[in-house]
N, C-alpha and C. Protein backbone atom coordinates (compact mmCIF):
# COMPACT_ATOMS: atom_id res chain seq x y z
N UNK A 1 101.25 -40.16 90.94
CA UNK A 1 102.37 -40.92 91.44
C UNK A 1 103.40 -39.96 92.03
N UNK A 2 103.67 -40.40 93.14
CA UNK A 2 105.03 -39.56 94.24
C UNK A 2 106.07 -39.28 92.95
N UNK A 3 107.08 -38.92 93.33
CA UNK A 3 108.61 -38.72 92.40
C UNK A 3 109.34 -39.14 93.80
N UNK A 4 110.39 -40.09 93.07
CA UNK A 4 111.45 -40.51 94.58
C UNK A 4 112.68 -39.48 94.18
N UNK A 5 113.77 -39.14 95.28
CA UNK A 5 114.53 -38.14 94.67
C UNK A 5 115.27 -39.26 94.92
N UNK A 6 116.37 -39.65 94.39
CA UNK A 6 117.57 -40.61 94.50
C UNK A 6 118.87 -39.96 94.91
N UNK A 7 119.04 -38.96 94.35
CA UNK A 7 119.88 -37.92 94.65
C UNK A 7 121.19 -38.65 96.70
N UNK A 8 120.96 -39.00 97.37
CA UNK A 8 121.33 -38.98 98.29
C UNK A 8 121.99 -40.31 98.24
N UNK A 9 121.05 -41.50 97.79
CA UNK A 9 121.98 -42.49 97.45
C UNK A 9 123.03 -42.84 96.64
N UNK A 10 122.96 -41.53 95.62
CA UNK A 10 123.68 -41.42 94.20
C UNK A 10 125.56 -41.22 95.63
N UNK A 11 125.27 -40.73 96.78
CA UNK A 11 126.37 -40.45 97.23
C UNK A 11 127.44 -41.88 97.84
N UNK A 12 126.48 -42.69 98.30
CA UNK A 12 126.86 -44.13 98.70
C UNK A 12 127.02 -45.03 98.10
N UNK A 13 126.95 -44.91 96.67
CA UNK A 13 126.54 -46.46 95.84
C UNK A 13 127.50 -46.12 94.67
N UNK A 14 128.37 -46.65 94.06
CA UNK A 14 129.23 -46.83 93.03
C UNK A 14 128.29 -48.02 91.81
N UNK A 15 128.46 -47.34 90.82
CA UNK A 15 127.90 -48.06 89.36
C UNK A 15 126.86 -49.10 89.48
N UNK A 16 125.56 -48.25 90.19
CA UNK A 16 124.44 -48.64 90.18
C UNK A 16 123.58 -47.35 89.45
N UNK A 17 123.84 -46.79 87.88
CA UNK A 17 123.15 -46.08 87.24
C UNK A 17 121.91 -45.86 86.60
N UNK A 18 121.90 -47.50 86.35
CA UNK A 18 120.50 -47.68 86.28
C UNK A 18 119.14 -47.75 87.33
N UNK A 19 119.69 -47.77 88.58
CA UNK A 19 118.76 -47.76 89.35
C UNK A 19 117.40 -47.17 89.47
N UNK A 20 117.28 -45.87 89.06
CA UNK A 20 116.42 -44.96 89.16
C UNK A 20 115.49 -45.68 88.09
N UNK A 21 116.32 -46.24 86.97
CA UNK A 21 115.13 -46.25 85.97
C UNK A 21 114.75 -48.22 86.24
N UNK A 22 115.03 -48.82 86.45
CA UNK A 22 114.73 -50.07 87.27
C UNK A 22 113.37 -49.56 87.92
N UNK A 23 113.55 -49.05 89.25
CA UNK A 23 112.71 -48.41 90.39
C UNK A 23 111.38 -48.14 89.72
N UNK A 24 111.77 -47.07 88.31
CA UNK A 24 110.67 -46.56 87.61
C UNK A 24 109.66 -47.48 87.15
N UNK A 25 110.68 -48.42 86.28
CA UNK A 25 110.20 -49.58 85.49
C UNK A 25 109.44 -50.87 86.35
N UNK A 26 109.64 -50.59 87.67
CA UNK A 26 108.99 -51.54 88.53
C UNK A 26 108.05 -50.84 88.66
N UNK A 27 107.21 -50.13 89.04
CA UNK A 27 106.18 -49.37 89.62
C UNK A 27 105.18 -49.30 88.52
N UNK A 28 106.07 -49.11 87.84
CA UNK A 28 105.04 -49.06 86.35
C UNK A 28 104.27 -50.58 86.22
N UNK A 29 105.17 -51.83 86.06
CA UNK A 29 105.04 -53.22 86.25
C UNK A 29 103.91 -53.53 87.08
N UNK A 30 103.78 -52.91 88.65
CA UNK A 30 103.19 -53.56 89.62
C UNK A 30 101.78 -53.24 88.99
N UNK A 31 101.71 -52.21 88.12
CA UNK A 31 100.21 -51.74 87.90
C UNK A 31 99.11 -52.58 87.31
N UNK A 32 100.05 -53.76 86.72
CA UNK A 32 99.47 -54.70 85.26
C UNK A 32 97.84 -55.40 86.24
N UNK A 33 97.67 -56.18 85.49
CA UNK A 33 96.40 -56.67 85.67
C UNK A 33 96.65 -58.11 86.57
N UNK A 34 96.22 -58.89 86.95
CA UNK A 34 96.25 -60.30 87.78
C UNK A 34 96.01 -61.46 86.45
N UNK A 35 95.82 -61.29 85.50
CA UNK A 35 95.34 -62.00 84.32
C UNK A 35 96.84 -61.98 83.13
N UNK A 36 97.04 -62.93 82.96
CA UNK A 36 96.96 -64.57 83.32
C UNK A 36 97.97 -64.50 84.56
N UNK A 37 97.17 -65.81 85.96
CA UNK A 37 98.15 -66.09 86.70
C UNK A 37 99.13 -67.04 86.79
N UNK A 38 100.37 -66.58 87.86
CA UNK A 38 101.85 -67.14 87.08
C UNK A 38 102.09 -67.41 88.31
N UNK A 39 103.54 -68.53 88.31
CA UNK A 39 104.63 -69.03 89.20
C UNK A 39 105.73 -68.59 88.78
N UNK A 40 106.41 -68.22 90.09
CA UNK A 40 108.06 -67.94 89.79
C UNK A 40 108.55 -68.90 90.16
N UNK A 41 109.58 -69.76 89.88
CA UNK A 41 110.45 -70.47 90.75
C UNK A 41 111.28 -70.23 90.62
N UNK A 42 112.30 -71.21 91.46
CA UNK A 42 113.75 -71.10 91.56
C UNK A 42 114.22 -72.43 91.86
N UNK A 43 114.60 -73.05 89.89
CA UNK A 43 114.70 -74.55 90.31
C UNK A 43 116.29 -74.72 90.18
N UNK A 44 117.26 -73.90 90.64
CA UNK A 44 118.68 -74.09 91.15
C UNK A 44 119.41 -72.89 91.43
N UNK A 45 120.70 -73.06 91.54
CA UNK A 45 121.29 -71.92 92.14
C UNK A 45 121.14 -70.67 91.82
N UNK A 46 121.38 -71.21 89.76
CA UNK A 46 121.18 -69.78 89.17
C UNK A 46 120.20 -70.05 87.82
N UNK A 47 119.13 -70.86 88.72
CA UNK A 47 118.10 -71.44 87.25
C UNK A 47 116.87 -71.01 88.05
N UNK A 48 116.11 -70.74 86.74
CA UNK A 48 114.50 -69.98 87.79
C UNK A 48 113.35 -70.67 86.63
N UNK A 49 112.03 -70.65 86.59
CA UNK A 49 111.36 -71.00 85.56
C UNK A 49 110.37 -69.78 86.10
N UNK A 50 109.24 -69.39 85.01
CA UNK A 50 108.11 -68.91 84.92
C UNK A 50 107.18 -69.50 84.34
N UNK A 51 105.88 -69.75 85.05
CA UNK A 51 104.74 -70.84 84.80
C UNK A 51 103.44 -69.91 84.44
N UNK A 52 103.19 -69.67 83.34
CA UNK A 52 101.92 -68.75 83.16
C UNK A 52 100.74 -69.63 82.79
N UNK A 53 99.85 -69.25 83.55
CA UNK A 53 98.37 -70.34 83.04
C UNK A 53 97.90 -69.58 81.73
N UNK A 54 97.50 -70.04 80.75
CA UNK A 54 97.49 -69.85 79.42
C UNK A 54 96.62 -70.76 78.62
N UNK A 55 95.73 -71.40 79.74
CA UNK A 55 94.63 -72.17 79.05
C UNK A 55 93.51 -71.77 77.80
N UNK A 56 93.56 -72.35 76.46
CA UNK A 56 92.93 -71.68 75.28
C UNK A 56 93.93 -71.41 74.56
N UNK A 57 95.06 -71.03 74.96
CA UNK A 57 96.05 -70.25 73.68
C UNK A 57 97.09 -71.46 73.15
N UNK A 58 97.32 -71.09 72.09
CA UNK A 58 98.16 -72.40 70.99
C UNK A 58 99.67 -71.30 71.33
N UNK A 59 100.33 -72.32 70.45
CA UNK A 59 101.47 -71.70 70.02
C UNK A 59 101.69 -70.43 69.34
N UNK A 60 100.73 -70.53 68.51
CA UNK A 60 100.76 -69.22 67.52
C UNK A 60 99.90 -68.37 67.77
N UNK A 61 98.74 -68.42 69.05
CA UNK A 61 98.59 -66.93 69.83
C UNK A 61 99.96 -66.71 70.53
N UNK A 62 100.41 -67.32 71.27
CA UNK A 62 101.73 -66.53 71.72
C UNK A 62 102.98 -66.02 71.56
N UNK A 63 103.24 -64.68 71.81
CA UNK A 63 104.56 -64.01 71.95
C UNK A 63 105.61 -64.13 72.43
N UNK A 64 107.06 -64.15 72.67
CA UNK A 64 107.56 -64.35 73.64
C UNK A 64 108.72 -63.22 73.11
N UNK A 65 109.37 -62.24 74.08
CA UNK A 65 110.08 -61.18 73.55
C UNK A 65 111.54 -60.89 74.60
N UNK A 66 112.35 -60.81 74.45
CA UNK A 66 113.16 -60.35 75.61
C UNK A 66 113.92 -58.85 74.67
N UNK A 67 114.01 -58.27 75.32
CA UNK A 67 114.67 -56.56 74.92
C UNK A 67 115.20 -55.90 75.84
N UNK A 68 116.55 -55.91 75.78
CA UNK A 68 117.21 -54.80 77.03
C UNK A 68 116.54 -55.65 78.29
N UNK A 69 116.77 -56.50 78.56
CA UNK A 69 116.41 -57.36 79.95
C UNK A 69 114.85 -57.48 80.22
N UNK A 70 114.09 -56.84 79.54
CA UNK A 70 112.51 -56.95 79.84
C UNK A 70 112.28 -58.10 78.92
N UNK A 71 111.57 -59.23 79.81
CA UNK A 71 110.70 -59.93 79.02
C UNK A 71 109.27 -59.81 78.78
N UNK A 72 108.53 -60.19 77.48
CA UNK A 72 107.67 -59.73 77.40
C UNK A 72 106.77 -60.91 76.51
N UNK A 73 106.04 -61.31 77.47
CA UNK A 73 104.81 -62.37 77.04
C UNK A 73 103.81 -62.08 76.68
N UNK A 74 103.03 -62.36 75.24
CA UNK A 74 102.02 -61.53 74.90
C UNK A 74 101.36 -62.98 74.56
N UNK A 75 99.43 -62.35 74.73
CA UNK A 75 98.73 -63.74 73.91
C UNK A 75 97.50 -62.87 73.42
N UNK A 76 97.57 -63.39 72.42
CA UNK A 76 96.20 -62.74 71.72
C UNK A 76 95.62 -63.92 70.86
N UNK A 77 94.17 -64.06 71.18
CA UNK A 77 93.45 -64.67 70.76
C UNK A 77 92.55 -64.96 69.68
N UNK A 78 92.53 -65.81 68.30
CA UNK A 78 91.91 -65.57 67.25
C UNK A 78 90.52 -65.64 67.22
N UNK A 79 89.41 -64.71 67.08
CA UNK A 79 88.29 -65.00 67.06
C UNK A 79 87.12 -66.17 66.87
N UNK A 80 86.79 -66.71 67.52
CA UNK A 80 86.30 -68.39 66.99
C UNK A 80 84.73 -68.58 67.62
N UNK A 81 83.98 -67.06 67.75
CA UNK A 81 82.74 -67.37 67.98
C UNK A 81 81.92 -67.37 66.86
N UNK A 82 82.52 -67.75 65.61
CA UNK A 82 81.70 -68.25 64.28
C UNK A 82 80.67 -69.27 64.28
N UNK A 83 79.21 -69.02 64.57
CA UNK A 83 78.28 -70.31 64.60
C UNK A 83 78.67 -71.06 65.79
N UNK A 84 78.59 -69.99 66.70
CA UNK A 84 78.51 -70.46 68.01
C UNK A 84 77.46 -69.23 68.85
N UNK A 85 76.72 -70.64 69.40
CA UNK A 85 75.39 -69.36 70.47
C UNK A 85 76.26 -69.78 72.55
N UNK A 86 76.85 -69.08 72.96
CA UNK A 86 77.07 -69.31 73.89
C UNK A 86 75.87 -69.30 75.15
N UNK A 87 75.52 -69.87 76.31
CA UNK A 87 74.58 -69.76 77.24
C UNK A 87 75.44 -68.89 78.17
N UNK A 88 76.15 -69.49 78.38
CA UNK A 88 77.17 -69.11 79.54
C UNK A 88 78.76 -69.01 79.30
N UNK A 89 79.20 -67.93 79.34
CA UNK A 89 81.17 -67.92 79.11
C UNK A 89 81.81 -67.45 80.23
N UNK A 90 82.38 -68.52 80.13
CA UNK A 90 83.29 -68.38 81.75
C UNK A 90 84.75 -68.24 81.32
N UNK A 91 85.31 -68.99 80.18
CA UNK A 91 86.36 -69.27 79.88
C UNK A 91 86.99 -68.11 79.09
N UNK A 92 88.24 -66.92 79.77
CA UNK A 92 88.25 -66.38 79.67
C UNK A 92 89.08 -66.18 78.16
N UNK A 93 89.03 -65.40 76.81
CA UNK A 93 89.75 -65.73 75.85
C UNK A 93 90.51 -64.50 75.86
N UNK A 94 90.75 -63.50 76.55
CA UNK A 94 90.95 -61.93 76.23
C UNK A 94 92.14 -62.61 76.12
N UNK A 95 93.09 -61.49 75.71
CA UNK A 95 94.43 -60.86 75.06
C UNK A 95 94.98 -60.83 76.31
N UNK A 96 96.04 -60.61 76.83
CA UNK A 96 97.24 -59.92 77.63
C UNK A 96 98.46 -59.98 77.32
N UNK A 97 99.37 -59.24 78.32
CA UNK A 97 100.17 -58.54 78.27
C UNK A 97 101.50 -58.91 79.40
N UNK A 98 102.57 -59.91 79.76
CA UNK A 98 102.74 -59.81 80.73
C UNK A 98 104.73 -59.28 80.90
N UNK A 99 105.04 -58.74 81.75
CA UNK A 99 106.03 -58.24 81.59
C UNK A 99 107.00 -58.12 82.29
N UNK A 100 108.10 -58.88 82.70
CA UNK A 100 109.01 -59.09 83.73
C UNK A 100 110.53 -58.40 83.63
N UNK A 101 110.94 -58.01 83.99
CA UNK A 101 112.37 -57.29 83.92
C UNK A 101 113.47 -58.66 84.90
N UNK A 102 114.41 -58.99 84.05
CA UNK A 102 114.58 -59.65 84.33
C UNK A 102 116.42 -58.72 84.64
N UNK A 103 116.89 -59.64 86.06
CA UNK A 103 118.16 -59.25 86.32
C UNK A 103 119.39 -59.49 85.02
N UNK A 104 120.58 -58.35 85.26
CA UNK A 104 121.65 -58.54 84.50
C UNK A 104 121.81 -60.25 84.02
N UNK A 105 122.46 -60.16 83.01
CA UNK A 105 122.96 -61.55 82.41
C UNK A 105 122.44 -62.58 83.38
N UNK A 106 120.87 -62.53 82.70
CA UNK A 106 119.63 -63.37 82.59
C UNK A 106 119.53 -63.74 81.60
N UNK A 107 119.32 -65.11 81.00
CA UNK A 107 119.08 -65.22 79.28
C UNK A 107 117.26 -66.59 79.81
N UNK A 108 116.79 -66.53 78.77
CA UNK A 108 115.78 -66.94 78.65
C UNK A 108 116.68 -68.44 77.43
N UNK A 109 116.52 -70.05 78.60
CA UNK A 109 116.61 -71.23 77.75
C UNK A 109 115.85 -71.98 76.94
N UNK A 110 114.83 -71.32 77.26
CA UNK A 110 113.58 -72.17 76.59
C UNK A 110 112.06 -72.04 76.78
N UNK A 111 111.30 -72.23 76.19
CA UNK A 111 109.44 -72.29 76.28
C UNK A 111 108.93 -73.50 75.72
N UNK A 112 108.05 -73.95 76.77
CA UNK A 112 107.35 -74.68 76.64
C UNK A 112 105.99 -74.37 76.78
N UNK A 113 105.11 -75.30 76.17
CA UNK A 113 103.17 -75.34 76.12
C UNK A 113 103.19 -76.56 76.07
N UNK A 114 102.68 -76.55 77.81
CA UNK A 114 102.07 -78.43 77.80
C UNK A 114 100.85 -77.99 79.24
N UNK A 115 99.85 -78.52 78.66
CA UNK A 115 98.32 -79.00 79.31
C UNK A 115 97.99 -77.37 79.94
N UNK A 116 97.85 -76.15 78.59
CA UNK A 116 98.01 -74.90 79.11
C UNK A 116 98.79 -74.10 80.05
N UNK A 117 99.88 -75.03 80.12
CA UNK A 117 100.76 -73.85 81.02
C UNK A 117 101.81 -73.78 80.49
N UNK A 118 102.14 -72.35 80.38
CA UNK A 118 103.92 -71.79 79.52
C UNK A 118 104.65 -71.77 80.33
N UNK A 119 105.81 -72.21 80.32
CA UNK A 119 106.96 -72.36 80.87
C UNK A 119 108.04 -71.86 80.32
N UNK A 120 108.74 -70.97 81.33
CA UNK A 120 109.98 -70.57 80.34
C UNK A 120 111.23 -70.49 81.54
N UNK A 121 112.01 -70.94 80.93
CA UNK A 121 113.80 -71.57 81.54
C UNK A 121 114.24 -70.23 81.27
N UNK A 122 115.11 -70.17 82.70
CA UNK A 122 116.24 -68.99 82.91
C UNK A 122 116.51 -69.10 82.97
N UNK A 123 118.32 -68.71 83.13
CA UNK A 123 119.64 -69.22 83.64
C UNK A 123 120.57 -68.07 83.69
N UNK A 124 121.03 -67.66 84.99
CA UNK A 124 121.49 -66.29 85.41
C UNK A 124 123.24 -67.27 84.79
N UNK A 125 123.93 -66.15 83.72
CA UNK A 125 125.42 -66.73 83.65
C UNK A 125 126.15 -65.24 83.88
N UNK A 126 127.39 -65.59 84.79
CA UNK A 126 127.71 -64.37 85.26
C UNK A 126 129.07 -64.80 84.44
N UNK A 127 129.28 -63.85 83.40
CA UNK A 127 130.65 -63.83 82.70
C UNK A 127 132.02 -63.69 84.19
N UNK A 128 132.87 -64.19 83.42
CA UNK A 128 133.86 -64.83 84.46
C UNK A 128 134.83 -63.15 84.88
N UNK A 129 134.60 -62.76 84.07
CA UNK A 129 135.63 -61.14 84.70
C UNK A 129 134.28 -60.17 85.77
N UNK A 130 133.18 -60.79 85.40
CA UNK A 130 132.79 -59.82 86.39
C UNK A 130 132.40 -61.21 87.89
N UNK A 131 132.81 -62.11 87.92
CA UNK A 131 132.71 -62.71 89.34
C UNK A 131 133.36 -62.90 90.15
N UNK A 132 133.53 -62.59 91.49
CA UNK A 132 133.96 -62.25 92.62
C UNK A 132 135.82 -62.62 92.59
N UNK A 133 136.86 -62.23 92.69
CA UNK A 133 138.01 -62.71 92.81
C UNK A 133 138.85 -62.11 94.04
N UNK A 134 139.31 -62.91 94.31
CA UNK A 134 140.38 -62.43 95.61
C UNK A 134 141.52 -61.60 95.12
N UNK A 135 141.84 -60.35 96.18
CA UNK A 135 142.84 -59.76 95.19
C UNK A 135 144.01 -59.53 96.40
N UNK A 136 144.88 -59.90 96.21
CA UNK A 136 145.97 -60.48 97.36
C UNK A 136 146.65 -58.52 97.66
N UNK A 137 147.17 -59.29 99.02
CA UNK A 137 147.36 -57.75 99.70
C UNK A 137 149.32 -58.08 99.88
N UNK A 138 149.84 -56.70 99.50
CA UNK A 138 151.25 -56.85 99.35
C UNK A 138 151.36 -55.76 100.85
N UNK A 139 152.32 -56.77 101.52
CA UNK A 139 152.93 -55.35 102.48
C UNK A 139 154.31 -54.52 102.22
N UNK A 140 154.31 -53.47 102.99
CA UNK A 140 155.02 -52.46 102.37
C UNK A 140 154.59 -52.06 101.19
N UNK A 141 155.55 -50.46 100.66
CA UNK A 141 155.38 -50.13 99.37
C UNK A 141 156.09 -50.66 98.26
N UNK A 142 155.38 -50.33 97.11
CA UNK A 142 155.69 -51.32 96.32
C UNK A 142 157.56 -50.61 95.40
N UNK A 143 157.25 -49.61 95.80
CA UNK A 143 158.48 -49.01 95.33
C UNK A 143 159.67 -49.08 96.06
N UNK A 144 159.27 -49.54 97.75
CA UNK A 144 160.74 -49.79 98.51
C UNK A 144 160.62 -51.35 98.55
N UNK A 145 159.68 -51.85 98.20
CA UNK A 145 160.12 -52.93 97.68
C UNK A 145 161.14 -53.52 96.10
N UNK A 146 161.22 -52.88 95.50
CA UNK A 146 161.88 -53.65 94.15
C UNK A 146 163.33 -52.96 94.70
N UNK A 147 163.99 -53.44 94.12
CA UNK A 147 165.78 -53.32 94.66
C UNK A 147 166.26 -53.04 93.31
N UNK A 148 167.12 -52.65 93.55
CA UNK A 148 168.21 -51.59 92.55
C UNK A 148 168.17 -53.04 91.20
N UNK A 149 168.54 -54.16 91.50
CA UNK A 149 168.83 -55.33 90.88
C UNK A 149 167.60 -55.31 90.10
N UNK A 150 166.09 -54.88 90.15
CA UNK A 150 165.41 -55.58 89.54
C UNK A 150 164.42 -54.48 88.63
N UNK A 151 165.54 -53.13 88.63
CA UNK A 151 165.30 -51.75 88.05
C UNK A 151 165.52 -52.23 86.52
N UNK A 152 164.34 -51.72 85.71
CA UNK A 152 164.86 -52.09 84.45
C UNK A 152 166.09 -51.60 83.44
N UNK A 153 167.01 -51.95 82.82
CA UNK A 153 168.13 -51.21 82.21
C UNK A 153 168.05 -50.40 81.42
N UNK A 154 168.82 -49.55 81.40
CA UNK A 154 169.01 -48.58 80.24
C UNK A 154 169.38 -49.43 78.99
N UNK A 155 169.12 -48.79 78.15
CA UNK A 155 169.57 -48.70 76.86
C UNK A 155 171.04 -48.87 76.38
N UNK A 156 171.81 -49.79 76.19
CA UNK A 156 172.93 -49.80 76.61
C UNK A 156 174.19 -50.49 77.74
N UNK A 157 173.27 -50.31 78.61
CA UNK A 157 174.44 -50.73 79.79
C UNK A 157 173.91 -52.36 80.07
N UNK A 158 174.51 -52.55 81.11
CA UNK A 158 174.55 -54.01 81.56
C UNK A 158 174.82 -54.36 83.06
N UNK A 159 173.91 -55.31 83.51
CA UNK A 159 174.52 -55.32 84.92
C UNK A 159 175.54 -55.01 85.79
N UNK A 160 176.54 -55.35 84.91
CA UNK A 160 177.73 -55.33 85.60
C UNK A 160 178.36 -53.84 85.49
N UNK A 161 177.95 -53.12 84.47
CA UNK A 161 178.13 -51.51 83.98
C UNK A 161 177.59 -50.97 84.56
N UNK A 162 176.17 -51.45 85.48
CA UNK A 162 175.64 -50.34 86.28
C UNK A 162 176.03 -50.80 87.98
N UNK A 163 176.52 -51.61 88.17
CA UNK A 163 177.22 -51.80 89.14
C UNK A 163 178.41 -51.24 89.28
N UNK A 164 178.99 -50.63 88.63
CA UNK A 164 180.23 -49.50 88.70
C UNK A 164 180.24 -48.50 89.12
């Protein structure tokens, strides 16, 4: 695997620190296997679902994990070829592994298992101090702006005492 140097963007970009290791953590991601296949959506502004086909697995083969923004879907399968002669197996029972990094203040609402497919609810909530605000522009400086009148007082004196 290449090495990216980041170094150059580190000059243009303000408090994007994690980037490098994102970048990392993706590349690593793309490597996974095609098994089990999934849907992303995006069923509102800031609502998304993930649809994993998961045909064979119950509730209690599956995992469901979120840590430091990685989610992490696991299924492992309980052995059940007891007094069974198979001819033909198509139906795949293996184990996997699946693993999504999910953006800042992402929370995971819910999972569902209906007619083998897992479903799981997102909902991006952007705490209210970090979303976008207008920040009003004063002309002139702010120091030839305030007037003698609106200087705070000493200790002591009084309007009319410092008007003397």
């Amino acid at each position: 695997m290449r090495t990216i140097d980041l170094t150059p963007l580190y000059r243009t970009i303000v408090g994007f620190d994690r980037m490098a290791h994102l970048i990392e953590t993706g590349a690593r991601l793309d490597t996974a296997t095609g098994w089990p296949p999934y849907n992303i959506e995006q069923t509102g502004e800031d609502a998304y679902r993930i649809e994993l086909a998961v045909a064979g697995f119950g509730p209690d083969d599956l995992s469901i994990e979120l840590k430091e923004g990685l989610l992490t879907v696991t299924g492992k399968k309980a052995s059940s070829e007891e007094g069974r002669n198979f001819l033909h197996r198509g139906i795949a029972e293996r184990g996997f592994e699946r693993r999504y990094q999910l953006a800042d203040h992402v929370r995971v609402t819910g999972a569902n298992l209906e007619h083998g497919m897992l479903s799981l609810s997102l909902v991006r909530e952007v705490p209210e101090a970090l979303k976008p605000r207008k920040i009003a522009i004063q002309v002139g400086s702010a120091s030839a702006s305030a007037s003698a009148n609106d200087a705070p007082l000493i200790e002591g004196e009084s309007k009319a005492g410092k008007a003397a």
